[in-house]
Protein backbone atom coordinates (compact mmCIF):
# COMPACT_ATOMS: atom_id res chain seq x y z
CA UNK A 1 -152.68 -43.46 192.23
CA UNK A 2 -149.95 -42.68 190.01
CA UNK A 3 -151.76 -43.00 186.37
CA UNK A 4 -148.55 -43.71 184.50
CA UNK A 5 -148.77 -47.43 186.60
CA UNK A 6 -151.68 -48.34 184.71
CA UNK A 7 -149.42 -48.21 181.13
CA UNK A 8 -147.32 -50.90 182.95
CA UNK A 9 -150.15 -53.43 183.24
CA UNK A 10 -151.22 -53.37 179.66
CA UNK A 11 -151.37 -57.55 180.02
CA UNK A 12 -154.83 -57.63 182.12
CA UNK A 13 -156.89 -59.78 179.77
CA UNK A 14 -160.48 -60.24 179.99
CA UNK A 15 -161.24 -63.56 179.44
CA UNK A 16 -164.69 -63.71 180.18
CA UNK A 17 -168.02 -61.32 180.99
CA UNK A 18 -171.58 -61.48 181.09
CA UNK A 19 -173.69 -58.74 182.87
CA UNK A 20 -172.95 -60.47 186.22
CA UNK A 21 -169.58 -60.72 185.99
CA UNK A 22 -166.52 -60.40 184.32
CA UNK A 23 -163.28 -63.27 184.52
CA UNK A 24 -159.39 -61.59 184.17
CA UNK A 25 -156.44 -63.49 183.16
CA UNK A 26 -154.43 -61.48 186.01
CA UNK A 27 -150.65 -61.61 185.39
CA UNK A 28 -147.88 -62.32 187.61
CA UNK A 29 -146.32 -59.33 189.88
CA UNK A 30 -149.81 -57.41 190.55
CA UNK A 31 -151.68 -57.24 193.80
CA UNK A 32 -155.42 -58.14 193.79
CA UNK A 33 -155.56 -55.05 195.49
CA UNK A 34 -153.78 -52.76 197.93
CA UNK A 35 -152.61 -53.66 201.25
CA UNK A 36 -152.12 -50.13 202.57
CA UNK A 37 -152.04 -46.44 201.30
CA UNK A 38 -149.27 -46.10 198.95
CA UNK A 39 -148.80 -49.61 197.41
CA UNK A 40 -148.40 -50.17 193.85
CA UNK A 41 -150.86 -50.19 191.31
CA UNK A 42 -153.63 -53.14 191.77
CA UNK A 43 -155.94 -55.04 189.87
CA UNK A 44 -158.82 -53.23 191.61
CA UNK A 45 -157.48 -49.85 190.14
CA UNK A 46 -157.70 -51.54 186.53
CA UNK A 47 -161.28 -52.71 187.05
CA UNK A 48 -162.51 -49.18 189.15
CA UNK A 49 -161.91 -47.56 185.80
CA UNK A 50 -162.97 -50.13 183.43
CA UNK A 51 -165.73 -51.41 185.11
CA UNK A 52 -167.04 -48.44 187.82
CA UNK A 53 -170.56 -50.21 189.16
CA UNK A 54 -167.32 -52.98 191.56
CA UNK A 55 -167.47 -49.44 193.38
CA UNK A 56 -170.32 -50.76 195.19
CA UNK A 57 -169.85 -54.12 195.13
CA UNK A 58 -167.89 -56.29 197.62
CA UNK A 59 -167.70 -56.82 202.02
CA UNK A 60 -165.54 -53.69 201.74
CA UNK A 61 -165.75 -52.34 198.27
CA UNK A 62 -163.94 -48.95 199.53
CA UNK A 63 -160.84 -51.73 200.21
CA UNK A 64 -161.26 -54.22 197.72
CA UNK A 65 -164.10 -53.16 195.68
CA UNK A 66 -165.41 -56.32 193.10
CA UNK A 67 -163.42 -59.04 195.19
CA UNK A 68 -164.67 -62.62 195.99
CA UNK A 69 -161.92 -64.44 196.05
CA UNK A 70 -158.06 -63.57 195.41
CA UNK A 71 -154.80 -64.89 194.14
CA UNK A 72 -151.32 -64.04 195.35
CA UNK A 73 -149.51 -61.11 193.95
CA UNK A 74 -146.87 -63.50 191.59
CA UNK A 75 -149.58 -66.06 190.84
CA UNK A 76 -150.96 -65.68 187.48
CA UNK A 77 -154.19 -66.50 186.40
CA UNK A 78 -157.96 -66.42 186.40
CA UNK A 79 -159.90 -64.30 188.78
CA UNK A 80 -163.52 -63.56 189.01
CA UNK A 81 -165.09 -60.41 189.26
CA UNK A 82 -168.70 -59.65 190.47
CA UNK A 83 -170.81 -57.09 188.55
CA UNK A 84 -173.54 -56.80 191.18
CA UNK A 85 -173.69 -57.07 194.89
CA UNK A 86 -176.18 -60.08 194.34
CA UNK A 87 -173.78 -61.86 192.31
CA UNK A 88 -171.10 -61.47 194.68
CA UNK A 89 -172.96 -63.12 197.05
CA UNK A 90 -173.85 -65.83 194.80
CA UNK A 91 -169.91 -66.57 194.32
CA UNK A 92 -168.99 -65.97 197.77
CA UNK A 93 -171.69 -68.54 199.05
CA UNK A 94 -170.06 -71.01 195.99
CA UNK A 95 -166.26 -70.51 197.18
CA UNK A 96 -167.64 -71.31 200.82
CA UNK A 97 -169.67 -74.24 199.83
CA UNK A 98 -166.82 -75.57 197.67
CA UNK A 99 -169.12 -75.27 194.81
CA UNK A 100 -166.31 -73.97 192.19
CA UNK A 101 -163.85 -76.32 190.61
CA UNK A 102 -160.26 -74.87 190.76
CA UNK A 103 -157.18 -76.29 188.49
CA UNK A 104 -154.23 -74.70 188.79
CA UNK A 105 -150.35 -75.66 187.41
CA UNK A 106 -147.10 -75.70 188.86
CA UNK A 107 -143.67 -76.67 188.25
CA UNK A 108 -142.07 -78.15 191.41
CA UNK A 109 -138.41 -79.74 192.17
CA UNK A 110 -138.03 -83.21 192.21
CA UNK A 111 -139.54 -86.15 190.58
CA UNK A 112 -142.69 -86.78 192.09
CA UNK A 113 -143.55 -90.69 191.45
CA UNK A 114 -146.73 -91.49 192.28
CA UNK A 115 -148.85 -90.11 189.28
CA UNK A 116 -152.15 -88.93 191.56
CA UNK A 117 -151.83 -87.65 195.45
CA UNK A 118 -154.19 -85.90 198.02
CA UNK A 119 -152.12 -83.74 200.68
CA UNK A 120 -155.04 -84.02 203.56
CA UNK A 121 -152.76 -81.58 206.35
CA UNK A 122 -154.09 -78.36 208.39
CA UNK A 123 -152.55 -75.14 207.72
CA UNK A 124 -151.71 -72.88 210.24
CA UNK A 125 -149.78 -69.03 210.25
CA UNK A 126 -146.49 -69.15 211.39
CA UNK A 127 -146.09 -67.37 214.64
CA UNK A 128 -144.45 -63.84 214.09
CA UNK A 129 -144.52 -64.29 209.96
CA UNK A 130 -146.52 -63.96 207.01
CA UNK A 131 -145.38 -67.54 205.82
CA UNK A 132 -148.27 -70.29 206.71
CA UNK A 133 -147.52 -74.22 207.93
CA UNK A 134 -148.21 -77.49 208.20
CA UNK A 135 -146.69 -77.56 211.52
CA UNK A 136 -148.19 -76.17 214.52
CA UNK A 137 -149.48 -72.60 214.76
CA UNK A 138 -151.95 -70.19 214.79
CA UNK A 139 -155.46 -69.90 213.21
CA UNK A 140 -155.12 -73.98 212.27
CA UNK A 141 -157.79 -74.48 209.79
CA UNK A 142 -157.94 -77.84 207.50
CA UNK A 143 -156.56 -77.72 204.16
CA UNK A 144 -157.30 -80.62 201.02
CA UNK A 145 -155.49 -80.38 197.87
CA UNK A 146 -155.78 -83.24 194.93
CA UNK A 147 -153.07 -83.20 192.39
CA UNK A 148 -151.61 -85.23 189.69
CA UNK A 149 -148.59 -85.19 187.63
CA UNK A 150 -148.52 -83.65 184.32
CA UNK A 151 -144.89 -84.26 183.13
CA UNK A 152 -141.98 -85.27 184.23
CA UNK A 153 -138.64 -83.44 183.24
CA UNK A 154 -134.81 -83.48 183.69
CA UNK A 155 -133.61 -80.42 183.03
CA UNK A 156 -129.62 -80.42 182.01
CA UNK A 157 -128.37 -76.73 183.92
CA UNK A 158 -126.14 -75.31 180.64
CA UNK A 159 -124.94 -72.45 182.92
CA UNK A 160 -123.14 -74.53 185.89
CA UNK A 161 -119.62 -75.08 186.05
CA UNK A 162 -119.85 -79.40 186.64
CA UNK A 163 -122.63 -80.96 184.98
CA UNK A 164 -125.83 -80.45 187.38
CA UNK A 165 -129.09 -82.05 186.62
CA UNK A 166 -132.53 -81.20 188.07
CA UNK A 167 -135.45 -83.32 188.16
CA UNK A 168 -138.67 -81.03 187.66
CA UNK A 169 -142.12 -82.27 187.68
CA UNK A 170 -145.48 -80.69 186.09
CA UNK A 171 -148.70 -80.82 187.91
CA UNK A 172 -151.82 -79.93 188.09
CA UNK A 173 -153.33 -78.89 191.62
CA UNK A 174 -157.11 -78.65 192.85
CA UNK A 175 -157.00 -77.28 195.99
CA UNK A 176 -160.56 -78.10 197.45
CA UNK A 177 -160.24 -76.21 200.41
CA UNK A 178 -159.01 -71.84 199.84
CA UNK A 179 -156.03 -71.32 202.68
CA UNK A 180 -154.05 -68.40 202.05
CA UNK A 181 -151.01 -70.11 200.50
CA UNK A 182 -152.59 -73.60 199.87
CA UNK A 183 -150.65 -75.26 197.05
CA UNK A 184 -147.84 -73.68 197.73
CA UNK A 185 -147.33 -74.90 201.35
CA UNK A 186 -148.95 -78.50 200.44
CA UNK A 187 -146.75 -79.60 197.53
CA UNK A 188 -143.54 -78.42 199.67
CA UNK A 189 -144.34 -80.49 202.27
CA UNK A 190 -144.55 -83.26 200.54
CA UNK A 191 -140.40 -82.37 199.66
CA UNK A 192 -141.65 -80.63 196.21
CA UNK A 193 -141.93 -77.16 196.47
CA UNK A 194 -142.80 -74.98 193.68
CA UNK A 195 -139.76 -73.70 191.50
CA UNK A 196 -139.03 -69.90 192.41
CA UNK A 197 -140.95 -69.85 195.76
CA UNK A 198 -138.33 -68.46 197.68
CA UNK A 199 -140.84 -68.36 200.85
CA UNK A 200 -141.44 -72.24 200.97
CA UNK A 201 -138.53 -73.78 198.63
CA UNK A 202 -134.83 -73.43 197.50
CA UNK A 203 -133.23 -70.06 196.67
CA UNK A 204 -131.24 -71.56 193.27
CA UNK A 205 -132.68 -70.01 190.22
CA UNK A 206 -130.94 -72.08 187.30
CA UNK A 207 -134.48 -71.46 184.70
CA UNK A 208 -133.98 -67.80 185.75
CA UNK A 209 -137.80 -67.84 186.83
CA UNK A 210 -138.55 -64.44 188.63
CA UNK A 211 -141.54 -65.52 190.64
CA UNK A 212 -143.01 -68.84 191.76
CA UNK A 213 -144.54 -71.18 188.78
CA UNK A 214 -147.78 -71.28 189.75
CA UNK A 215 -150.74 -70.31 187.33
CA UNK A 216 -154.32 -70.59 188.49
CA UNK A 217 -155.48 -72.60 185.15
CA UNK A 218 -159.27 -72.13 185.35
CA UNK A 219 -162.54 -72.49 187.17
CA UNK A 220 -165.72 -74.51 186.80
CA UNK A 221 -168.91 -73.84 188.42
CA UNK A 222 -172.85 -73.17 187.94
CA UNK A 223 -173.52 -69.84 186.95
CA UNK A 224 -176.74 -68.53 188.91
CA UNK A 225 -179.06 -69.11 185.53
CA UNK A 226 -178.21 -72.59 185.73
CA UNK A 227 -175.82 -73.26 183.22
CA UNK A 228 -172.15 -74.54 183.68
CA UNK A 229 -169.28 -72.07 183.02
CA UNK A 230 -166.02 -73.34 182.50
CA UNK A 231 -163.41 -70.47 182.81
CA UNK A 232 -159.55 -71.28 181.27
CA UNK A 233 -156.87 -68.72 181.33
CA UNK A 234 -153.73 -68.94 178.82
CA UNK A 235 -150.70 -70.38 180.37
CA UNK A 236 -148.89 -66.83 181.12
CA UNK A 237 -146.00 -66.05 178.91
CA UNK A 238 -142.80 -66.53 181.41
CA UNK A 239 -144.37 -69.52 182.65
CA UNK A 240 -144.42 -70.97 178.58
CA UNK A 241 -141.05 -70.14 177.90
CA UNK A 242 -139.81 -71.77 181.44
CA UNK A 243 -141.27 -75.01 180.06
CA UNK A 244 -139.67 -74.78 176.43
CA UNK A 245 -136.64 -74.54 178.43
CA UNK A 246 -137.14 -77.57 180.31
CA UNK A 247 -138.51 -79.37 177.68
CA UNK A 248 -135.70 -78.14 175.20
């Protein structure tokens, strides 16, 4: 790994640790970790050298050493890290058992009117594609995400030739189930996908986003000496000044 990557990602916070495990505010545009040989620099190459006992920990530490659970390369947001092979398993066994509260926020198009919703629809991969579904495919598995609305905007384009007005809407997702792609699919299939996700929404970029606005917001669970950790991760900078925009 190229060690001159590592001064680009200067904006890994730690947010969090005890001696079981340590929370990152993981910005947008960085892989959890590598897909193949050669791929950019990764959070897992951030945390081999900052924290060197994840080298052991993990179902395939050599490939993603310290990872429970993941979030996709342009989400921002919080991530948790096992310390200790027993505390991984302690956190895997939570994600499975849906025993960890997730909140995440997203800007999608449209006005969304209803101010609470539960998108109860299986998820399945997309024959040929990376891109999951709602639709029919392969590896169905059922997907539940709650989500309510936040804010409501109408945000007046100052860069288009004829007046062009676009209803936005705020809100805050808790996706109860973990399919790869969760919120993202759900919300546009309700006819609200999530502003720059080229892969499930519109192409037009008038807030001159360069990834999709979705930040994983923080995470609530039992921590294994029985007290109640409640994890919150900064709104990430882009995201901030995306809103101001909106809002301005």
């Amino acid at each position: 790994m190229d060690s001159n990557k590592e001064m680009e990602r200067k904006d890994i916070i730690v947010i969090y640790e005890d001696k079981n495990l340590v929370a990152i505010n993981k910005p947008a545009h960085l892989l959890v970790h590598p897909y193949a040989e050669g791929n950019d620099y990764a959070l897992t190459d951030w945390l081999l050298k900052h924290y060197p006992e994840v080298k052991k920990v993990g179902d395939d530490p050599k490939q993603r050493p310290g990872i429970v659970h993941r979030l996709d390369k342009n989400t921002s947001g919080v991530i948790l890290v096992p310390r200790t092979q027993e505390y991984f398993a302690y956190l895997k066994n939570l994600f499975q058992t849906r025993g960890i509260k997730k909140a995440y926020l997203a800007l999608v198009w449209g006005k969304i009117q209803e101010k609470k919703g539960i998108i109860d629809k299986p998820i399945s991969l997309k024959g040929g594609t990376t891109k999951r579904t709602v639709h029919e495919g392969k590896m169905t598995k059922e997907a539940l995400t709650e989500y309510e609305v936040v804010e409501r905007f109408e945000f007046d384009d100052p860069a288009a030739e004829k007046r062009k007005i676009y209803e936005l809407t705020l809100v805050r997702a808790w996706p109860k189930t973990g399919r790869t792609h969760q919120i993202r699919v759900h919300l546009a299939s309700i006819g609200h996908a999530i502003v720059g996700d080229t892969m499930y929404g519109a192409k037009m970029n008038p807030l001159g986003i360069d990834r999709h606005f979705l930040h994983a917001e923080s995470l609530e669970f039992v921590a294994s000496q029985g007290h109640k950790l409640v994890i919150e991760a900064e709104l990430a900078t882009d995201l901030q000044k995306v809103l101001k925009k909106v809002r301005g």
